[in-house]
Protein backbone atom coordinates (compact mmCIF):
# COMPACT_ATOMS: atom_id res chain seq x y z
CA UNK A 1 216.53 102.06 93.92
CA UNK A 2 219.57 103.94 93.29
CA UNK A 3 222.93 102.45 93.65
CA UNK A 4 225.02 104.21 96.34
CA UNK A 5 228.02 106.06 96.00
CA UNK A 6 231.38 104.53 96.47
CA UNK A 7 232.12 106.77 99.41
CA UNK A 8 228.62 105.33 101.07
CA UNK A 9 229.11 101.88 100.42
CA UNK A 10 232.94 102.59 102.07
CA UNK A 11 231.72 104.72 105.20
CA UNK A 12 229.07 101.52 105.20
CA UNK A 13 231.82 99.12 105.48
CA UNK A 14 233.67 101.10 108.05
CA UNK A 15 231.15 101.25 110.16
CA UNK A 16 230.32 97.61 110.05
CA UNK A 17 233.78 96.84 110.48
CA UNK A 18 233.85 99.09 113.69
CA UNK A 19 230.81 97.62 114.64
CA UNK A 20 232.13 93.88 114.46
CA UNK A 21 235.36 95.06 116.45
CA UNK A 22 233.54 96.20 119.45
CA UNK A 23 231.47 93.09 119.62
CA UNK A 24 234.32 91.06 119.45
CA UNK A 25 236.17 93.14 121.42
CA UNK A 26 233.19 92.78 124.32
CA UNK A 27 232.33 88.94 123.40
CA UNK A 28 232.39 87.06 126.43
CA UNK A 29 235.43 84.93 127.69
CA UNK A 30 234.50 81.50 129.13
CA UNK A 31 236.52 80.89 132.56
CA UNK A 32 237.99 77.39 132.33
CA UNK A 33 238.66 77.40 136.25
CA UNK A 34 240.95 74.64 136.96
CA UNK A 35 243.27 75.25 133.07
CA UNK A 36 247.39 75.29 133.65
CA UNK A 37 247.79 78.62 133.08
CA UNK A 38 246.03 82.29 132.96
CA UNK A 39 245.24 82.74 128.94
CA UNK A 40 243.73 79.22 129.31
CA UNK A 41 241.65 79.82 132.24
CA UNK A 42 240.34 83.71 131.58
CA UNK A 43 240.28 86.75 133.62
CA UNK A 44 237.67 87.72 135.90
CA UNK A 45 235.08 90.02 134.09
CA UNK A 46 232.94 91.85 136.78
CA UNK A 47 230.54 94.92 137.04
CA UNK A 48 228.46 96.17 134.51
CA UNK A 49 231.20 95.92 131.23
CA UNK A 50 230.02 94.55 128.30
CA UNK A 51 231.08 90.95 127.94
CA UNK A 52 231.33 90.06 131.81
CA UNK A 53 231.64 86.29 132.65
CA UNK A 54 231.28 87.25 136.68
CA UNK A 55 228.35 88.31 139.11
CA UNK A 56 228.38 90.91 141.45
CA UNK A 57 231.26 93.49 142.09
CA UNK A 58 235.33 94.19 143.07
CA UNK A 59 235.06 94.36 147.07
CA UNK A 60 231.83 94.12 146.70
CA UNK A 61 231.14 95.11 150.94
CA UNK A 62 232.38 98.79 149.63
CA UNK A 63 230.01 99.11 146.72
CA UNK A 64 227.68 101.92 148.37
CA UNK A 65 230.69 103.58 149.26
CA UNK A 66 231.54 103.58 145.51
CA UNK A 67 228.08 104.64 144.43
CA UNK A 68 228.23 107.65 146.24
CA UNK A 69 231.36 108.56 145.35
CA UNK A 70 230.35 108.62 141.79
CA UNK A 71 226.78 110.38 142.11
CA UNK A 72 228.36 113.15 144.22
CA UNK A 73 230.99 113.55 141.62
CA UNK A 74 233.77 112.63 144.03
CA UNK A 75 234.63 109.69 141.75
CA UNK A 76 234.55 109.28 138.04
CA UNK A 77 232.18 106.40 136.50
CA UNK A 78 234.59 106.19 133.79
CA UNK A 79 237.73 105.79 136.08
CA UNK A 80 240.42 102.28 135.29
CA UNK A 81 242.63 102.00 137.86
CA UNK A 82 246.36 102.68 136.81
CA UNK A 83 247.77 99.50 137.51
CA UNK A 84 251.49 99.67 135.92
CA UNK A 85 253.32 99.89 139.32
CA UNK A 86 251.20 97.56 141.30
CA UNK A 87 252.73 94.43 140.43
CA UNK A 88 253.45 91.92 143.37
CA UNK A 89 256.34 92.67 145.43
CA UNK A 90 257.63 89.06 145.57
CA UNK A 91 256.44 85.88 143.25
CA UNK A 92 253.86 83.61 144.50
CA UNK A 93 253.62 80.34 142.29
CA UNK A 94 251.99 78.90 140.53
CA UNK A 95 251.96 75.50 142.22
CA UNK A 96 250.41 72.15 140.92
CA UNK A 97 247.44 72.75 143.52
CA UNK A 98 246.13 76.37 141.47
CA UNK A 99 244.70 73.34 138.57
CA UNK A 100 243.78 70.68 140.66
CA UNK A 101 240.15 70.37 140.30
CA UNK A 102 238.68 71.19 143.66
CA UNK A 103 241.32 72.30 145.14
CA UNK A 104 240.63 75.95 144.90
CA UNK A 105 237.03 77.49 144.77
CA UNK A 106 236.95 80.07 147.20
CA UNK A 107 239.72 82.84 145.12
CA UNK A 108 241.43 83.38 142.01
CA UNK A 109 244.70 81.62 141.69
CA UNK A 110 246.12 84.29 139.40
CA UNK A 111 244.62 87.10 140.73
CA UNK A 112 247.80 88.91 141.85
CA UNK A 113 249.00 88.36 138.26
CA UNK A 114 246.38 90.29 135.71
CA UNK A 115 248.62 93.15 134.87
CA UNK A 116 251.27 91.18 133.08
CA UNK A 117 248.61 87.76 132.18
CA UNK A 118 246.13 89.96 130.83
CA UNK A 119 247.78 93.22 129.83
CA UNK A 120 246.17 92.62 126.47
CA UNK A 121 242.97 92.74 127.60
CA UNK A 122 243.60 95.66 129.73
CA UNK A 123 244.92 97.47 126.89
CA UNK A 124 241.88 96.59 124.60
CA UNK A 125 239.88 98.59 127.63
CA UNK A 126 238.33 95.26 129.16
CA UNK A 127 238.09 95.86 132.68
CA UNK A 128 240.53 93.42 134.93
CA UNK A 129 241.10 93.91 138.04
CA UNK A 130 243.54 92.41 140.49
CA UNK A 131 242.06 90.04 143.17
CA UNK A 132 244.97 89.61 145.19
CA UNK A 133 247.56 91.88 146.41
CA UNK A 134 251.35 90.92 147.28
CA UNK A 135 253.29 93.71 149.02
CA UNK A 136 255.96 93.77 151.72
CA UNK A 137 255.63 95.38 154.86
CA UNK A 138 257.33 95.54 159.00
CA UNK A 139 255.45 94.52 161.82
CA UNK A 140 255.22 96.49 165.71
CA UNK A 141 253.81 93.95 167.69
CA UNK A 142 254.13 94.43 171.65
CA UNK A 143 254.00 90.43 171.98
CA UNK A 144 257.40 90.18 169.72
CA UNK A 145 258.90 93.27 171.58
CA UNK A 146 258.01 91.49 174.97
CA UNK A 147 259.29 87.90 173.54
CA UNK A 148 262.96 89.55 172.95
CA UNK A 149 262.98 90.79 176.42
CA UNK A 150 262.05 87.72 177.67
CA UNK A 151 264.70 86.24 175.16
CA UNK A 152 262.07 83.75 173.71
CA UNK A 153 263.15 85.23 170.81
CA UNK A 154 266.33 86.71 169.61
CA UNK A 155 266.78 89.62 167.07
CA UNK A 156 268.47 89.23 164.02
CA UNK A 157 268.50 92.03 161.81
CA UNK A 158 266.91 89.98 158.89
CA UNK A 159 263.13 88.31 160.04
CA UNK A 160 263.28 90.44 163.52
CA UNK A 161 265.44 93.63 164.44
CA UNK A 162 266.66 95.22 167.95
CA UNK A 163 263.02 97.05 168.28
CA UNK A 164 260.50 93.89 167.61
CA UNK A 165 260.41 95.02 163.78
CA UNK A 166 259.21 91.77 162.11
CA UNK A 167 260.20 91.88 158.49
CA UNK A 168 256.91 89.84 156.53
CA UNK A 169 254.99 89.77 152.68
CA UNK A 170 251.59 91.27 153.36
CA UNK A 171 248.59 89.51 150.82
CA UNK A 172 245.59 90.52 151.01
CA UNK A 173 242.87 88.53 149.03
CA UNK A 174 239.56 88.92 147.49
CA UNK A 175 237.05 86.40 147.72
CA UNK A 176 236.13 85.13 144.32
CA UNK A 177 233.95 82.13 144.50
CA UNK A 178 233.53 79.03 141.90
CA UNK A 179 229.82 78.00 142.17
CA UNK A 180 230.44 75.00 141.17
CA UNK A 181 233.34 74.32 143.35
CA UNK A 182 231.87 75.67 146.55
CA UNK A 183 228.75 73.73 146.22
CA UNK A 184 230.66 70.38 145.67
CA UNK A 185 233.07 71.56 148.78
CA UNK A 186 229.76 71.98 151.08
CA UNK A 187 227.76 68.61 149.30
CA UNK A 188 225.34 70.55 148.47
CA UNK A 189 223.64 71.15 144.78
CA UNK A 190 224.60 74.52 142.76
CA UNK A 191 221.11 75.33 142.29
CA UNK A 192 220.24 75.50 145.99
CA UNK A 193 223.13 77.06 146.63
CA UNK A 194 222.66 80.10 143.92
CA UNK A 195 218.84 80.53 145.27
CA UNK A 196 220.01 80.10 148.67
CA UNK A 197 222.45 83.46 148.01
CA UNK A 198 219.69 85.35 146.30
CA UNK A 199 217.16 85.00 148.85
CA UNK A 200 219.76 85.36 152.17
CA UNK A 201 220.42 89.05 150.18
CA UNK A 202 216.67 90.06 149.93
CA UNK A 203 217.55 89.17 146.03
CA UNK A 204 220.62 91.58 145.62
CA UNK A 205 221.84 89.31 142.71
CA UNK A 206 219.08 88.16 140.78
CA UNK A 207 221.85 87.28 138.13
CA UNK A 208 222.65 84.10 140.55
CA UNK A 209 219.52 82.28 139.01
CA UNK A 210 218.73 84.67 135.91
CA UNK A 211 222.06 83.42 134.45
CA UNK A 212 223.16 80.15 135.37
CA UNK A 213 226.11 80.41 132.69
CA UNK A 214 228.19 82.61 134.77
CA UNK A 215 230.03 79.94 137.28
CA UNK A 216 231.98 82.73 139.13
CA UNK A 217 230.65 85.18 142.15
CA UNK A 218 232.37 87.74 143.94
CA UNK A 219 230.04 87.49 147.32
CA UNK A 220 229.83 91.05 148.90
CA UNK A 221 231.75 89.75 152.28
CA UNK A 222 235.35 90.63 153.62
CA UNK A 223 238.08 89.27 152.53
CA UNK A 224 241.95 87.35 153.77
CA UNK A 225 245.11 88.65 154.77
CA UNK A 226 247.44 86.87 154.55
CA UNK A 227 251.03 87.58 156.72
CA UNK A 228 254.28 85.52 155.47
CA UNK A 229 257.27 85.36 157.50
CA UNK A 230 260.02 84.60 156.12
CA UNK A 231 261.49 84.08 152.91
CA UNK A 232 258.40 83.60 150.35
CA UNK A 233 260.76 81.60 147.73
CA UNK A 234 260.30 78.43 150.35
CA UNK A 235 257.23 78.43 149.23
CA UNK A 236 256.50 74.81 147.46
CA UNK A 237 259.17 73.43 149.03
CA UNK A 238 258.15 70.10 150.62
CA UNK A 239 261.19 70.45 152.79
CA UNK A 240 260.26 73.39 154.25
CA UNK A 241 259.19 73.11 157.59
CA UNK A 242 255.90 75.58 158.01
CA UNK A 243 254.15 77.09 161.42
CA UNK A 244 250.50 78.48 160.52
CA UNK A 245 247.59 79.56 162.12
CA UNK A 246 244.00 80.77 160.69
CA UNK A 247 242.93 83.23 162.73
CA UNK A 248 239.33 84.95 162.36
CA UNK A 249 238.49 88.26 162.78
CA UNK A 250 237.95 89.62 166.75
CA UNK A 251 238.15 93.59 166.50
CA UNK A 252 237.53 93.82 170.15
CA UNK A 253 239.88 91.39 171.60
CA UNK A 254 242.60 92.13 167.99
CA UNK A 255 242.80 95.56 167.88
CA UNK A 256 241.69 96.81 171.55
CA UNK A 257 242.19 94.01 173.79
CA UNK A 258 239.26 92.97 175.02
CA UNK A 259 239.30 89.90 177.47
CA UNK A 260 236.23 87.90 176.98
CA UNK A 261 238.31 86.02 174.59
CA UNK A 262 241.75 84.59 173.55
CA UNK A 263 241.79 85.82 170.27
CA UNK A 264 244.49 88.62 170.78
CA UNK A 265 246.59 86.17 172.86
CA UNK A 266 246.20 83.65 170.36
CA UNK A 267 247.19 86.05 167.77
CA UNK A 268 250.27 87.24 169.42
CA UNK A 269 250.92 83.78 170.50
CA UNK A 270 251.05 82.78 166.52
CA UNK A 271 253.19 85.71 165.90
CA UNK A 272 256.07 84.37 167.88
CA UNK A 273 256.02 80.97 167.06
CA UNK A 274 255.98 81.97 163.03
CA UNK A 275 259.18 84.33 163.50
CA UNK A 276 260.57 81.40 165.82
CA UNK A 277 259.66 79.32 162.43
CA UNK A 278 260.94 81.74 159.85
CA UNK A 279 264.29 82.27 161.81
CA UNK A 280 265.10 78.55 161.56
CA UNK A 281 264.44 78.64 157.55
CA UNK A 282 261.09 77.77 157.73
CA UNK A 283 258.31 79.86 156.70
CA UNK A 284 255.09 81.22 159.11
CA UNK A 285 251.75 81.62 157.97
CA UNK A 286 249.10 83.90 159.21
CA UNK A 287 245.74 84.33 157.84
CA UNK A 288 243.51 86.30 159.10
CA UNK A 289 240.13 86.06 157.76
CA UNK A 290 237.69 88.68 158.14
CA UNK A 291 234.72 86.80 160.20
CA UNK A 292 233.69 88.83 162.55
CA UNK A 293 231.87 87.13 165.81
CA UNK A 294 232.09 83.66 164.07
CA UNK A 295 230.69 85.25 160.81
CA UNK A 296 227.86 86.56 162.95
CA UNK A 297 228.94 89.36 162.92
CA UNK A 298 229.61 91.93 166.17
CA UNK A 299 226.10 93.39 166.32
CA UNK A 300 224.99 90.08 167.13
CA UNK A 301 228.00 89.32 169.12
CA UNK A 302 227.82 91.59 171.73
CA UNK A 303 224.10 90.62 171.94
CA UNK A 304 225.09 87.09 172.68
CA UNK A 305 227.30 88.63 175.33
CA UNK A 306 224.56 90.38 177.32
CA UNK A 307 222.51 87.02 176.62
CA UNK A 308 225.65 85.35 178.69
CA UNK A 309 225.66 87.81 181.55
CA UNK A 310 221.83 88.03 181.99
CA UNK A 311 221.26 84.44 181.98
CA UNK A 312 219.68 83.75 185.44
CA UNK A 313 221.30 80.63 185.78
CA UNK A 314 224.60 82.97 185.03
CA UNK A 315 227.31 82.86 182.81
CA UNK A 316 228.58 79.17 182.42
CA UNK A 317 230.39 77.06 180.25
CA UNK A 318 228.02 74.72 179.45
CA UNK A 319 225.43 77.17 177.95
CA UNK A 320 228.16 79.07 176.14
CA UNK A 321 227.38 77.81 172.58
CA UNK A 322 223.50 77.77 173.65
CA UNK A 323 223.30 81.26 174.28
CA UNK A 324 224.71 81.86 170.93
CA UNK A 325 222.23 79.44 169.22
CA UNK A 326 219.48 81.24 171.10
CA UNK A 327 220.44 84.53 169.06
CA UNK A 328 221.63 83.27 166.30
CA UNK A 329 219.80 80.16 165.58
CA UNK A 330 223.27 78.73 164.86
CA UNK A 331 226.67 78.71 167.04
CA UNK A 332 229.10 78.83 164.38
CA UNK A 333 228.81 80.32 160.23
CA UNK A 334 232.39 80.24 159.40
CA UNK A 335 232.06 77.46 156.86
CA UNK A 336 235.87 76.61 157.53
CA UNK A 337 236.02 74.20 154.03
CA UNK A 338 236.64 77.35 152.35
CA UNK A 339 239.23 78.59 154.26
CA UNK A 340 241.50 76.22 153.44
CA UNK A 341 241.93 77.27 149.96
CA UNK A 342 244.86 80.11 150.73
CA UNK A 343 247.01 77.18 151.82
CA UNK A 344 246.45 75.60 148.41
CA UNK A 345 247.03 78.92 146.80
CA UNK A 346 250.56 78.87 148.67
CA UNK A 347 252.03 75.33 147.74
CA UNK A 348 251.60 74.19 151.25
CA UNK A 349 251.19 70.65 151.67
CA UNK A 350 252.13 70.07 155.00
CA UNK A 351 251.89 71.99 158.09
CA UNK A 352 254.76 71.21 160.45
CA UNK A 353 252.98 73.39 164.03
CA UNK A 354 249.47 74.25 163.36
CA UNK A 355 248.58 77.37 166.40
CA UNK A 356 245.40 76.39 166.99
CA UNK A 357 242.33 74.74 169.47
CA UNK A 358 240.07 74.40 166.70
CA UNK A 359 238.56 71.19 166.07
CA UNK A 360 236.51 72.42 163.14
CA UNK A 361 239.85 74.27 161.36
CA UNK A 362 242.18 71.25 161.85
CA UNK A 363 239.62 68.40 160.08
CA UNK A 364 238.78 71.49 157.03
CA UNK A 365 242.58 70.89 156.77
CA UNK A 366 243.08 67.77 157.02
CA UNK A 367 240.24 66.72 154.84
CA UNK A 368 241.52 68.98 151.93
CA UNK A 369 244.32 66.46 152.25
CA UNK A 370 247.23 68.52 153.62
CA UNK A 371 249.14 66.64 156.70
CA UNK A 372 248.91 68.71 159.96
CA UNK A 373 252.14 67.40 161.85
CA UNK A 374 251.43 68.91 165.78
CA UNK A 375 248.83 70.95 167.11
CA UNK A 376 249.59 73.64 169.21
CA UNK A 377 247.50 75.02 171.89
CA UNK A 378 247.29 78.57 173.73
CA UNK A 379 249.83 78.61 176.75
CA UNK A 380 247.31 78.75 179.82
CA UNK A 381 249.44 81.66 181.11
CA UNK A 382 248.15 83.77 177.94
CA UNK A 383 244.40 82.81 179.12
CA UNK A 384 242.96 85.26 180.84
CA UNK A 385 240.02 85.40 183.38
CA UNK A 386 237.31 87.02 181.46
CA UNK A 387 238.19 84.00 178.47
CA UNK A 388 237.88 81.20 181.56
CA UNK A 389 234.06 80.20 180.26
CA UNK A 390 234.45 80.42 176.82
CA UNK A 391 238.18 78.43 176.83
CA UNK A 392 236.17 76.16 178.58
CA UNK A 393 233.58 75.59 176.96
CA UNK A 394 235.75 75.05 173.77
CA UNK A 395 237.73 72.14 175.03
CA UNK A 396 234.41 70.30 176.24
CA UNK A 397 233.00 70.90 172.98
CA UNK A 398 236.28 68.97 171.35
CA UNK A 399 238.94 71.97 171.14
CA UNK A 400 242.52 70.30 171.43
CA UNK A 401 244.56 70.30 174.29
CA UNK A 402 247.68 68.40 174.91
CA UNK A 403 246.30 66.74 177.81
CA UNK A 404 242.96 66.03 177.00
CA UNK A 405 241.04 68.03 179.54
């Protein structure tokens, strides 16, 4: 066998060299969930790049949006988001709770920081994306327009001006889940959990049992927004005195005021009492998670609604959950326990007026060990009469009320 020519042997060496860097380059990085800080931890890998460490997909409910975007040539399959002016408009954290193991399981701490924690990555062409977004933003609400007539509140010019503008830090988060985290957090074993997913999905993501290495999932299901009035930096502060309420998704009652529920009221309701909070230099918290109908969803819903006003025995308080159950085989999906986890994500330890009824929210709360000072319930002024059965039916099923009843 001839020996080859120096030139060979060096376009040989080149190419193994090139070879070695874009293996390396694409090698996996572990995610050490609950590390101190970013580099420790690792980003979120997703999608199809080489070297992922995470099933499934960025906003993963929008995928077959996506999909056709790119096979009708509207979007590029090679496109990376430009990401240089997208930083956060205000700092959030870190706080001790981001590495306390359990803590968080249901998003990425440091997903609002990627650009500057892993702009080596990103410049090496590994695909990280943000998973939380911190911008700034003015809220029209009629409620806070109505409250400074009614001078409940009182405009000025920094948290609320002369029109009802509410000045507030707009998050909105992506739901990144740690397997191993959210199984402990429901008492239930990762294994069942990870078949459980694949077969609820008619086996969408076969990688949830095919590899049992990756620990992190970004479930195909809407996200949190998060609203912040106030000033952000209070954030940590154990002085601080905080008003919050989680508030799930009602599109019909939220955005077009339907009364068969109190969600709108409730809504507007937690709206004053955070500016009321933020104007005494404390801080208000909304989240607003995106569970429609209970995590039902509305289809089912509005079914339940018929269900209610076809009953022969009519529509009552007593069979309000049952008529559910009869749908839905189950009254309630929300799986509050996970909610919780924004709060950690903020620093909050403490919650000074918590605006809400909710049995089920205040003990996710309280058992994730942060101290709920007073409950707050719906003014029965802001109750309407199509809500009468179901805020009935509530408070007999264990919903606070100040009184009892």
């Amino acid at each position: 066998m001839r020996n080859q020519s120096p030139i060979a042997n060096d376009v040989s060496t080149r190419q193994e060299t090139n070879a070695y860097a874009v293996e390396r380059l694409f090698s996996p990085i572990d995610l050490c969930w609950h590390e101190a800080s970013p580099r420790e931890r690792g980003p979120i890998l997703a999608g199809s790049q080489p070297g992922r460490n995470t099933i499934g997909v960025h906003a993963g409910a929008f995928a077959p949006y996506r999909a056709i975007a790119t096979v009708s040539g509207a979007l590029s399959a090679s496109h990376s988001p430009a990401l240089g002016n997208t930083r956060p408009s205000v700092n959030i954290g870190p706080f001790p709770q981001w590495s306390d193991p359990g803590k968080i399981v249901a998003l990425d701490p440091w997903g609002h920081r990627v650009v500057d924690d892993f702009a080596a990555e990103i410049a090496s062409g590994r695909k990280v994306q943000p998973t939380i977004a911190v911008t700034d933003g003015r809220l029209m609400m009629p409620e806070i327009a109505n409250a400074l007539r009614a001078r409940r509140l009182v405009a000025d010019g920094s948290i609320v001006d002369s029109l009802g503008g509410v000045r507030v830090t707009k998050i909105a988060i992506e739901p990144v889940w740690w397997l191993p985290g959210i199984a402990d957090r429901l008492n239930i074993t990762e294994t069942a959990l990870r078949r459980a997913l694949v077969e609820a999905s008619g086996g969408m993501y076969p990688d949830l049992v095919a590899r049992p290495e990756f620990k992190a999932f970004l479930p195909p299901i809407g996200g949190t927004s998060v609203y912040l009035f106030g000033d952000p930096e209070l954030l940590g502060n154990t002085d601080t005195k905080i008003a919050c309420r989680f508030h799930d998704e009602c599109n019909g009652s939220d955005v077009f005021g339907s009364d068969m529920c109190t969600c709108r009221s409730y809504l507007g309701f937690a709206a004053e009492e955070c500016v009321r909070t933020a104007q005494q230099n404390g801080l208000g918290i909304i989240a607003y998670n995106r569970k429609e109908g209970r995590a039902l969803g509305e289809v089912v819903k509005y079914l339940v609604y018929n269900a209610r006003r076809n009953a022969q025995s009519g529509d009552r308080a007593v069979d309000y959950f049952l008529r559910t159950e009869e749908v839905a085989g189950v009254s309630d999906m929300r799986c509050q326990e996970l909610a919780v986890d924004v709060l950690h994500w903020l620093g909050v330890t403490r919650v000074d007026a918590w605006i809400s009824m909710s049995n089920h929210k205040r003990e996710a709360v309280v058992s994730a060990g942060i101290e709920i000072v007073k409950q707050v319930e719906l003014p029965s002024n802001l109750i309407g009469s199509g809500a009468l059965v179901e805020i009935s039916a509530k408070k007999a099923s264990g919903y606070f009320t100040e009184t009892g009843a």
